[in-house]
Protein backbone atom coordinates (compact mmCIF):
# COMPACT_ATOMS: atom_id res chain seq x y z
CA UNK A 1 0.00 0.00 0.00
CA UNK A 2 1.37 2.94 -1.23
CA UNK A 3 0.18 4.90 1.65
CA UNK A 4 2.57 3.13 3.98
CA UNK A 5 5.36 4.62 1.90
CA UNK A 6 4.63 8.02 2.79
CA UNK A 7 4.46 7.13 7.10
CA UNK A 8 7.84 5.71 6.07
CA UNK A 9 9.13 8.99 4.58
CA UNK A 10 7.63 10.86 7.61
CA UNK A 11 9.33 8.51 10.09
CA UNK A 12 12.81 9.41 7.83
CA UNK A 13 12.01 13.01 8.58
CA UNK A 14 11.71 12.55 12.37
CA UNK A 15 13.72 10.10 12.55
CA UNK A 16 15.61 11.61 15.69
CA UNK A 17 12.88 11.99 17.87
CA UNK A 18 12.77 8.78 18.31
CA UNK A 19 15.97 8.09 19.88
CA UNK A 20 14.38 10.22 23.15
CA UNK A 21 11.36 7.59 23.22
CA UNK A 22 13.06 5.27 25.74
CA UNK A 23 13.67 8.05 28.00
CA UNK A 24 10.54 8.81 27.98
CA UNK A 25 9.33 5.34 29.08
CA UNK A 26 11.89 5.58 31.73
CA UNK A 27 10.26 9.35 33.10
CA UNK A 28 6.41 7.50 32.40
CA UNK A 29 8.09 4.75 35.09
CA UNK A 30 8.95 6.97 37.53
CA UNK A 31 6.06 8.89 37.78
CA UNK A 32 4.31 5.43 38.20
CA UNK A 33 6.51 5.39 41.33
CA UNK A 34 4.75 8.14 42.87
CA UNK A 35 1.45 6.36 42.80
CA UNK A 36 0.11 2.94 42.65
CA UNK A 37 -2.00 3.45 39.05
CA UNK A 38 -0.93 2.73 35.40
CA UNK A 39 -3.22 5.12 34.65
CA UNK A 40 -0.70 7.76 35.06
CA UNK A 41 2.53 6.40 33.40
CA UNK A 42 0.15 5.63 30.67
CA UNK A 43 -1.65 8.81 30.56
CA UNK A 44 2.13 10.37 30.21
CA UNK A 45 2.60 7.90 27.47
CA UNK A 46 -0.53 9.41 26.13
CA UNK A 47 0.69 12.52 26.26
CA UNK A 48 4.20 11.60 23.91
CA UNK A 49 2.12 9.99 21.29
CA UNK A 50 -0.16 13.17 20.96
CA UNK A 51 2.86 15.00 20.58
CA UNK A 52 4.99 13.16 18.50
CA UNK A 53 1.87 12.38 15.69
CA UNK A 54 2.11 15.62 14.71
CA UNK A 55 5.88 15.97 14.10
CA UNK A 56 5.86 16.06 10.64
CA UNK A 57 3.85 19.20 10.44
CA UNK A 58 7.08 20.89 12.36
CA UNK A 59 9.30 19.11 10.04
CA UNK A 60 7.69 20.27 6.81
CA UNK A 61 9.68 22.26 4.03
CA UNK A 62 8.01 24.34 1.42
CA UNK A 63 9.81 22.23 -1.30
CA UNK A 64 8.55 19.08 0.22
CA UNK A 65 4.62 19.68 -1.23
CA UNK A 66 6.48 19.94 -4.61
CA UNK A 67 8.07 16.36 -4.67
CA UNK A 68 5.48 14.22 -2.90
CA UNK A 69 3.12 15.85 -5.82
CA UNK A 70 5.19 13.86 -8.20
CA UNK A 71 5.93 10.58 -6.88
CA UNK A 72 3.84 7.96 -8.49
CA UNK A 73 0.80 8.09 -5.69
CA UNK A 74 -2.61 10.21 -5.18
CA UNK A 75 -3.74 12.78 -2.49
CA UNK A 76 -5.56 10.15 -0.52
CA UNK A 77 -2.00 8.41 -0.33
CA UNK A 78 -0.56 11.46 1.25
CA UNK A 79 -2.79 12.04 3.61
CA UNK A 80 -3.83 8.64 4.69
CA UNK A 81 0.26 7.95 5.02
CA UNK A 82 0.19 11.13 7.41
CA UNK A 83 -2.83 9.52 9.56
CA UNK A 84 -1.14 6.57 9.92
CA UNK A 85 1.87 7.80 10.91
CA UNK A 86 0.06 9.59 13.75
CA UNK A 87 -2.42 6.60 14.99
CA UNK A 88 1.10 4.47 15.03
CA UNK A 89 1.66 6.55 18.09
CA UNK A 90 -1.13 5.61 19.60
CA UNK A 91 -0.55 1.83 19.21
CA UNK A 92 3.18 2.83 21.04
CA UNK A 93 1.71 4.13 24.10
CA UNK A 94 -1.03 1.31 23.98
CA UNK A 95 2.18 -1.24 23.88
CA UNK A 96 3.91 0.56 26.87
CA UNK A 97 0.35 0.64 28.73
CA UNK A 98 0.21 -3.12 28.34
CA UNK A 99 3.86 -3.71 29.91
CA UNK A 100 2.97 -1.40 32.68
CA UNK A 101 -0.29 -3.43 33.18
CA UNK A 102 1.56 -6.60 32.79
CA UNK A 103 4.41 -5.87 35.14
CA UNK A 104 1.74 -4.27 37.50
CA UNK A 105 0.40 -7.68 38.02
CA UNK A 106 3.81 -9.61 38.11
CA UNK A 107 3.63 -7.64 41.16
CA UNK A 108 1.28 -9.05 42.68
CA UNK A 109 -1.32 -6.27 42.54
CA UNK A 110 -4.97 -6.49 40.56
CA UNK A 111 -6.09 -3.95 37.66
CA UNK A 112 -9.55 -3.48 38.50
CA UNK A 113 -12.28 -3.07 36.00
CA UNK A 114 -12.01 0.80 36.33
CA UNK A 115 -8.32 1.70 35.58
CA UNK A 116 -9.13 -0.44 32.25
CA UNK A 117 -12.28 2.20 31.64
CA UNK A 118 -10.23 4.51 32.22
CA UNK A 119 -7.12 3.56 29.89
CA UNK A 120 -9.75 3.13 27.00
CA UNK A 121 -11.07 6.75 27.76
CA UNK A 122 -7.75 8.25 27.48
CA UNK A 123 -7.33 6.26 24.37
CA UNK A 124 -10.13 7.36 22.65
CA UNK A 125 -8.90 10.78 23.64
CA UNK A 126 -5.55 10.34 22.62
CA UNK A 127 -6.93 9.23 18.89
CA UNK A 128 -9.71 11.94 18.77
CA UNK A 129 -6.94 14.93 20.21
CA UNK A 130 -4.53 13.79 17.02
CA UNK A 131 -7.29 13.71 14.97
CA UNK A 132 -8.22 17.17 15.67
CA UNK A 133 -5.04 18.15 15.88
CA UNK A 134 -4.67 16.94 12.13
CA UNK A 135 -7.83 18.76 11.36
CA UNK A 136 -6.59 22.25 12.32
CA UNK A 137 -2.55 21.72 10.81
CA UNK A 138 -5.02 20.45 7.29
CA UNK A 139 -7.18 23.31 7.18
CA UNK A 140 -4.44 25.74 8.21
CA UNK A 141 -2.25 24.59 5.83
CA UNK A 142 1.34 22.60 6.87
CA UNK A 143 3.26 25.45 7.11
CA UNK A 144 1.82 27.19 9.66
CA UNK A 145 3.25 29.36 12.05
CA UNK A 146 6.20 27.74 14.31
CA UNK A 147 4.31 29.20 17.32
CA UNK A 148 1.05 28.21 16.14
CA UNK A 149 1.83 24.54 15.37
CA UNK A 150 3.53 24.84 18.74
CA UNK A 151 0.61 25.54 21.13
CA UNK A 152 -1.95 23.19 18.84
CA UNK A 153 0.45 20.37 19.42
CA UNK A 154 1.40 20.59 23.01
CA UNK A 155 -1.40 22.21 24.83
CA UNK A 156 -4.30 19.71 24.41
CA UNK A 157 -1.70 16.92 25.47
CA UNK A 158 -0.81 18.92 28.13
CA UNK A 159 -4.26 19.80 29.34
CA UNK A 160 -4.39 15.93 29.26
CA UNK A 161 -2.09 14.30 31.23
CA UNK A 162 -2.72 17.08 33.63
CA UNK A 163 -6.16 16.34 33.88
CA UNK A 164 -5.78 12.98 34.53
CA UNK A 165 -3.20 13.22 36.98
CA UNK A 166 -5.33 15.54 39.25
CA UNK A 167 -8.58 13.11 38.63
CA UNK A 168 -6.42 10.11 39.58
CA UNK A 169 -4.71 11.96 43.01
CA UNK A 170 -8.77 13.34 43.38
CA UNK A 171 -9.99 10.26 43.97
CA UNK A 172 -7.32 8.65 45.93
CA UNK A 173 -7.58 11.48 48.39
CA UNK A 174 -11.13 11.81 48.46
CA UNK A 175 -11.92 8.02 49.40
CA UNK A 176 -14.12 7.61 46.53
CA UNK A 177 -12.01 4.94 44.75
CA UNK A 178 -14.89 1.79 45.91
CA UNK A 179 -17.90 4.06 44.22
CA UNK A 180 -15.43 4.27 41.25
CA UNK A 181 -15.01 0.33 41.15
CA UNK A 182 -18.30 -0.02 41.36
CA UNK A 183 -19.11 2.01 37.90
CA UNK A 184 -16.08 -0.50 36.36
CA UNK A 185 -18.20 -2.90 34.17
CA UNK A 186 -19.73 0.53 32.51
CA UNK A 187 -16.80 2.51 32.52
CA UNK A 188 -15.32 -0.01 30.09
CA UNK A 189 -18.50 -0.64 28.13
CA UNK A 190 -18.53 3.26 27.54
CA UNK A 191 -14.63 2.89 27.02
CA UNK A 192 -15.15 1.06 23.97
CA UNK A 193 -17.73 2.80 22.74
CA UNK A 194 -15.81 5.93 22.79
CA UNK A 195 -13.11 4.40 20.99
CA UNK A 196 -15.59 3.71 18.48
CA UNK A 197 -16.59 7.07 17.97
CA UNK A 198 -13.12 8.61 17.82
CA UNK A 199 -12.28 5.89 15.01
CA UNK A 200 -15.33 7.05 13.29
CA UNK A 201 -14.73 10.89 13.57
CA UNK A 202 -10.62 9.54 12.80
CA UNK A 203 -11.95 8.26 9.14
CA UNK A 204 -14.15 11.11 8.78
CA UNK A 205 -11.12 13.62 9.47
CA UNK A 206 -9.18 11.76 6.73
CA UNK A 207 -12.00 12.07 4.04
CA UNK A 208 -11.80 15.77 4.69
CA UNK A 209 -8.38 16.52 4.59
CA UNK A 210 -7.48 14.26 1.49
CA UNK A 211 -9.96 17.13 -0.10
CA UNK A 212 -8.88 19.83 1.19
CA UNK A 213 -4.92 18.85 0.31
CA UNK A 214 -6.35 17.53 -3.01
CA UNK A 215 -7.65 21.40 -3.82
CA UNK A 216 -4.73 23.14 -2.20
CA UNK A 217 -2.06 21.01 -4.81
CA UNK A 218 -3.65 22.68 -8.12
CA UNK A 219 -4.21 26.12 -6.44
């Protein structure tokens, strides 16, 4: 699929980044030290992939539009080679949430029905953020503004993990971790549904933006 071709050129173009994502695992790691739930190592982990989809954008050239026009490949390619570079993110921060949750229970300890609702929330966020994210570097146009491309990459990931870190210490303070377990069977029903709906809206996003990039080549 020709498509793939085009997440491997992107992955050429960031290529360095990705030396930096073991540290990251090892900073995810020790903020699970501070607490007993993978929800927060992989809410961090969350926050990296959300980030690092959108690299491309940042690594853009205005001669680049002008060669990927003529390689042997359509629009949709493009585009759908972006997407997939981005939702490959989200399948590296699912991996590291699985060897947190594995090694959490080599340790003797449970995961309880609600810390799985609550990684599939943050992974339907995590795939609707990038896909918004997407949306707005599209329409804009890939060369935005450094500053720009800046805050719309960092500051819903930000707002994020933040979030999640302050619901997480909330309810560990509070005492209201048993009404939480209680809600666990639902949490994860409503889990996958919203998953479901962010992979809808993630298809609908590409549809869009293979016609908007389609218009903008022959301007």
């Amino acid at each position: 699929m020709r498509a793939i071709y085009f997440m491997r050129i992107d992955y050429i173009k960031t290529r360095q980044q990705m030396y930096f994502l073991p540290v990251f695992l090892v900073i995810a790691a020790a903020l699970w030290g501070q607490g007993d739930s993978v929800l927060i190592p992989f809410s961090y982990m969350v926050f990296i992939a959300v980030i690092y989809a959108t690299s491309p954008f940042g690594a853009c050239k205005k001669g680049d539009a002008g060669f990927l026009v003529l390689l042997p490949s359509t629009t949709a390619h493009r585009v759908l080679g972006r997407f997939l570079y981005g939702i490959s993110f989200v399948g590296i921060a699912v991996v590291s949430g699985g060897i947190f949750m594995a090694v959490h229970q080599l340790t003797g300890r449970e995961i309880e029905l609600w810390v799985i609702g609550g990684s599939l929330f943050l992974l339907a966020f995590c795939i609707f953020i990038i896909t918004l994210e997407f949306l707005i570097l599209y329409l804009s146009g890939e060369h935005m503004a450094p500053q720009l491309l800046g805050i719309v990459r960092t500051a819903p990931a930000m707002g994020g993990f933040f979030a999640m870190m302050y619901l997480v210490d909330d309810i560990e303070v509070t005492g209201d971790i048993s009404m939480v377990q209680d809600m666990g069977a639902g949490l994860m029903q409503m889990g996958f549904a919203a998953i479901g709906a962010a992979f809808v809206i993630f298809a609908a996003a590409i549809v869009i933006c293979v016609k908007v990039t389609a218009k903008r080549d022959y301007v």
